[in-house]
C-alpha atoms as a PDB file:
ATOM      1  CA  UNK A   1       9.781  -3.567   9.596  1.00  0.00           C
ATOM      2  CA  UNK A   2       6.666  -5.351   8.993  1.00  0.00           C
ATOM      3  CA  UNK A   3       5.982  -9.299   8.868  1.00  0.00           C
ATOM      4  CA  UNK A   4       7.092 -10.718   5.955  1.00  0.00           C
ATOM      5  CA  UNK A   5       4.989 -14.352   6.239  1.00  0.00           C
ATOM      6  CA  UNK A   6       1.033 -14.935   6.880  1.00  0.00           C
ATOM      7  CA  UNK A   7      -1.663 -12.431   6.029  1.00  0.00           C
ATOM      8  CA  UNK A   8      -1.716  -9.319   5.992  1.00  0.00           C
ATOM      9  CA  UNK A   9      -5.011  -6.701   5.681  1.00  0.00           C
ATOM     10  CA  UNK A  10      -4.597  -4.034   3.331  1.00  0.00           C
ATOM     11  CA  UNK A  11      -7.204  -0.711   1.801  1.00  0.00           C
ATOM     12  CA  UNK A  12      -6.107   0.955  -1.161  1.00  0.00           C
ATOM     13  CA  UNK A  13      -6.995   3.945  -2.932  1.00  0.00           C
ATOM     14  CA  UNK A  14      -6.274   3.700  -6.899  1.00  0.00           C
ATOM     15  CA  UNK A  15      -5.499   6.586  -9.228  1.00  0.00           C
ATOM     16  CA  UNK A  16      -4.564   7.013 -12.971  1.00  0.00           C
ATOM     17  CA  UNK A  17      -2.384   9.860 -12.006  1.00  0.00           C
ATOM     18  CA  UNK A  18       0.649  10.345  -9.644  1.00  0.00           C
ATOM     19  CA  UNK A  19      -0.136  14.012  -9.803  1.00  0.00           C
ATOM     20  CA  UNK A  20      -3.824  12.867  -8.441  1.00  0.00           C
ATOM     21  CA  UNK A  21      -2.367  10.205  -5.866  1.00  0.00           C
ATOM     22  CA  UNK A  22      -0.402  12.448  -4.053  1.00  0.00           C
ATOM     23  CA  UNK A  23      -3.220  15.485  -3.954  1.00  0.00           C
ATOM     24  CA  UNK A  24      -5.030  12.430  -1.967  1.00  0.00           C
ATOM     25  CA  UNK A  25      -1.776  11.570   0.296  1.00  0.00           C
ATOM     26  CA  UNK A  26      -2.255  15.712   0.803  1.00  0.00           C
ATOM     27  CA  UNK A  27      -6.068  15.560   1.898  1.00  0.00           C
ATOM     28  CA  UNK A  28      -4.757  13.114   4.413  1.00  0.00           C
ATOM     29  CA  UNK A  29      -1.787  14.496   6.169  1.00  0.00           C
ATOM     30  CA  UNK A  30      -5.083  17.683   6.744  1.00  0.00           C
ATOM     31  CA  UNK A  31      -6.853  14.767   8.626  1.00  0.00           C
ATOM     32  CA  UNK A  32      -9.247  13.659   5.720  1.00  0.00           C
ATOM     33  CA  UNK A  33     -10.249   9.723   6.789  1.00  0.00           C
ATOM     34  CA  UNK A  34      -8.646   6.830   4.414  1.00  0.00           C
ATOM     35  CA  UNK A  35     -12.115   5.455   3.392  1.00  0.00           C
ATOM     36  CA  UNK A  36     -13.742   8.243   2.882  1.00  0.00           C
ATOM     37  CA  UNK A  37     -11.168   9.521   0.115  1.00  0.00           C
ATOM     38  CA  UNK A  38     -11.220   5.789  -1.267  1.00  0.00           C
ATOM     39  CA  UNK A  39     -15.112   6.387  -2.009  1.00  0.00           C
ATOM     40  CA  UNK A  40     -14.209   9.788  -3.071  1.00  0.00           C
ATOM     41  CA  UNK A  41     -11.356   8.862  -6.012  1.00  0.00           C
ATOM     42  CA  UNK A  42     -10.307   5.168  -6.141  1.00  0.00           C
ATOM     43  CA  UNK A  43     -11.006   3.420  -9.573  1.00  0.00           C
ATOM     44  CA  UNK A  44     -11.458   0.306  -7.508  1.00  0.00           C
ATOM     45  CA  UNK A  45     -14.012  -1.423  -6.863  1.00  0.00           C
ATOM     46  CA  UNK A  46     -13.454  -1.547  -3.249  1.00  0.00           C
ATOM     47  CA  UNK A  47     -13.953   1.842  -2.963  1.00  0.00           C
ATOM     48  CA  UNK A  48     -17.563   0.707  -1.952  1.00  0.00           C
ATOM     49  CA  UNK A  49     -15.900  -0.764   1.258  1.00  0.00           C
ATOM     50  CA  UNK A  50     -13.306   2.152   1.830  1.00  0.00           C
ATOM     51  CA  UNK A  51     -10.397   1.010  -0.050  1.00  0.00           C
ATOM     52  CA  UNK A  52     -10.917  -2.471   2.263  1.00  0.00           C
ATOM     53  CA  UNK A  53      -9.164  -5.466   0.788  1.00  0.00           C
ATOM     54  CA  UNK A  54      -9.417  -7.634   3.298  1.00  0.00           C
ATOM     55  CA  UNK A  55      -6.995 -10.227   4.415  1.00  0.00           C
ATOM     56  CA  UNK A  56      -4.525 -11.561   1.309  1.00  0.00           C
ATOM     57  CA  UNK A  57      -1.377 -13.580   1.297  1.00  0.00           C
ATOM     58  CA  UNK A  58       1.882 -13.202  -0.266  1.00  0.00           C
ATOM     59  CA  UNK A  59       1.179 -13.951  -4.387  1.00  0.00           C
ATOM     60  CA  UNK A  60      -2.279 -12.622  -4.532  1.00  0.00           C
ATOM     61  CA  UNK A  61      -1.293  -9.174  -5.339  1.00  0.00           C
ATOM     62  CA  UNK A  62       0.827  -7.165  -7.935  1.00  0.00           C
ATOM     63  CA  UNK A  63       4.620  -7.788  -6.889  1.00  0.00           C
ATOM     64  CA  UNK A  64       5.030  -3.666  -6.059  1.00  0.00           C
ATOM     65  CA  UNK A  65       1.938  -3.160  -4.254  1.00  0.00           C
ATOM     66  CA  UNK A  66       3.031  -6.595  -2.694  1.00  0.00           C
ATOM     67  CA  UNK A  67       6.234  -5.338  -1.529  1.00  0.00           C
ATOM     68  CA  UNK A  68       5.618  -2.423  -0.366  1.00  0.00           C
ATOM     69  CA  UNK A  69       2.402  -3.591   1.644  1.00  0.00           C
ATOM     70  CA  UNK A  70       4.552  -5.985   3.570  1.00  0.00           C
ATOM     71  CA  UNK A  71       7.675  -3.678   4.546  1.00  0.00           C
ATOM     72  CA  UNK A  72       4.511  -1.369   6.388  1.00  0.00           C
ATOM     73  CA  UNK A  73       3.806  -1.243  10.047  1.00  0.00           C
ATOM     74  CA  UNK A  74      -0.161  -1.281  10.804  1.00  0.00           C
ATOM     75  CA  UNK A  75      -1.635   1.836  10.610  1.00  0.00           C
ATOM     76  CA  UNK A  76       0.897   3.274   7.531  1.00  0.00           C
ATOM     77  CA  UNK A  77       0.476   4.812   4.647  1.00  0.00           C
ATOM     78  CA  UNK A  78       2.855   4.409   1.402  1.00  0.00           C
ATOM     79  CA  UNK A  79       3.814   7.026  -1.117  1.00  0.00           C
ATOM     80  CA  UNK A  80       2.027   6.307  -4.097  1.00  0.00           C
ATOM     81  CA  UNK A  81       2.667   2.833  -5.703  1.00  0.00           C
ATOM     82  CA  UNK A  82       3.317   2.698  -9.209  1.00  0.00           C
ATOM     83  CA  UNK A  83       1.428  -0.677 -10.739  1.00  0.00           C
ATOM     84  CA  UNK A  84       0.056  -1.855 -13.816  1.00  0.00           C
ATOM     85  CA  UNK A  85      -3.656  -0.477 -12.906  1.00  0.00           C
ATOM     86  CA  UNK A  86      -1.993   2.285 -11.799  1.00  0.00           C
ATOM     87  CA  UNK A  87      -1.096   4.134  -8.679  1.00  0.00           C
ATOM     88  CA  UNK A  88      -2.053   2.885  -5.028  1.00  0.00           C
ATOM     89  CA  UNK A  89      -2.101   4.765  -1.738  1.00  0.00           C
ATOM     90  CA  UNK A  90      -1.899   1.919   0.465  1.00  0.00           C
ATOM     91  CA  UNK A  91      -2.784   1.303   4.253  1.00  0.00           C
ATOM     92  CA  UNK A  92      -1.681  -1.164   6.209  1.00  0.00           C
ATOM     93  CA  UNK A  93      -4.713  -2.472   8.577  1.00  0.00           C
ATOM     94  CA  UNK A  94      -3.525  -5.317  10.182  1.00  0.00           C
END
């Protein structure tokens, strides 16, 4: 299990669609790089850094993308998250 205090580093890829989030979870198990498919398809506007966050603490995020971010390992990637803006594929970074 992951850390649960301190910060944590996080890139996300955002999607309308769960249909959409996990044809991007597909391009990556065929070895298709994380930031690359963020540019690609997220409706974030970190896609111009790769999905990149950066560092965030606990209460900064959306409780489910929250949770699940912090139960990762570094170097994971989640199902899809469902949230509010939609769904996330999210990597833990460090």
């Amino acid at each position: 299990m992951g850390s649960n205090k301190g910060k944590v580093r996080a890139s996300h890829i955002l999607v309308a669609k769960h249909k959409q989030a996990l044809q991007i979870l597909d391009e990556l198990d065929a070895g298709v790089k994380f930031a690359e498919l963020a540019r690609k398809h997220s409706e974030c506007p970190s896609r111009k850094k790769g999905g990149d966050l950066g560092f965030f603490c606990r209460g900064q995020m959306v409780k489910e993308f929250e949770r699940t971010v912090y139960s990762m390992n570094v170097g994971d990637i989640s199902d899809p998250v469902k949230t509010k803006f939609g769904y996330h594929i999210i990597k833990r970074t460090a």
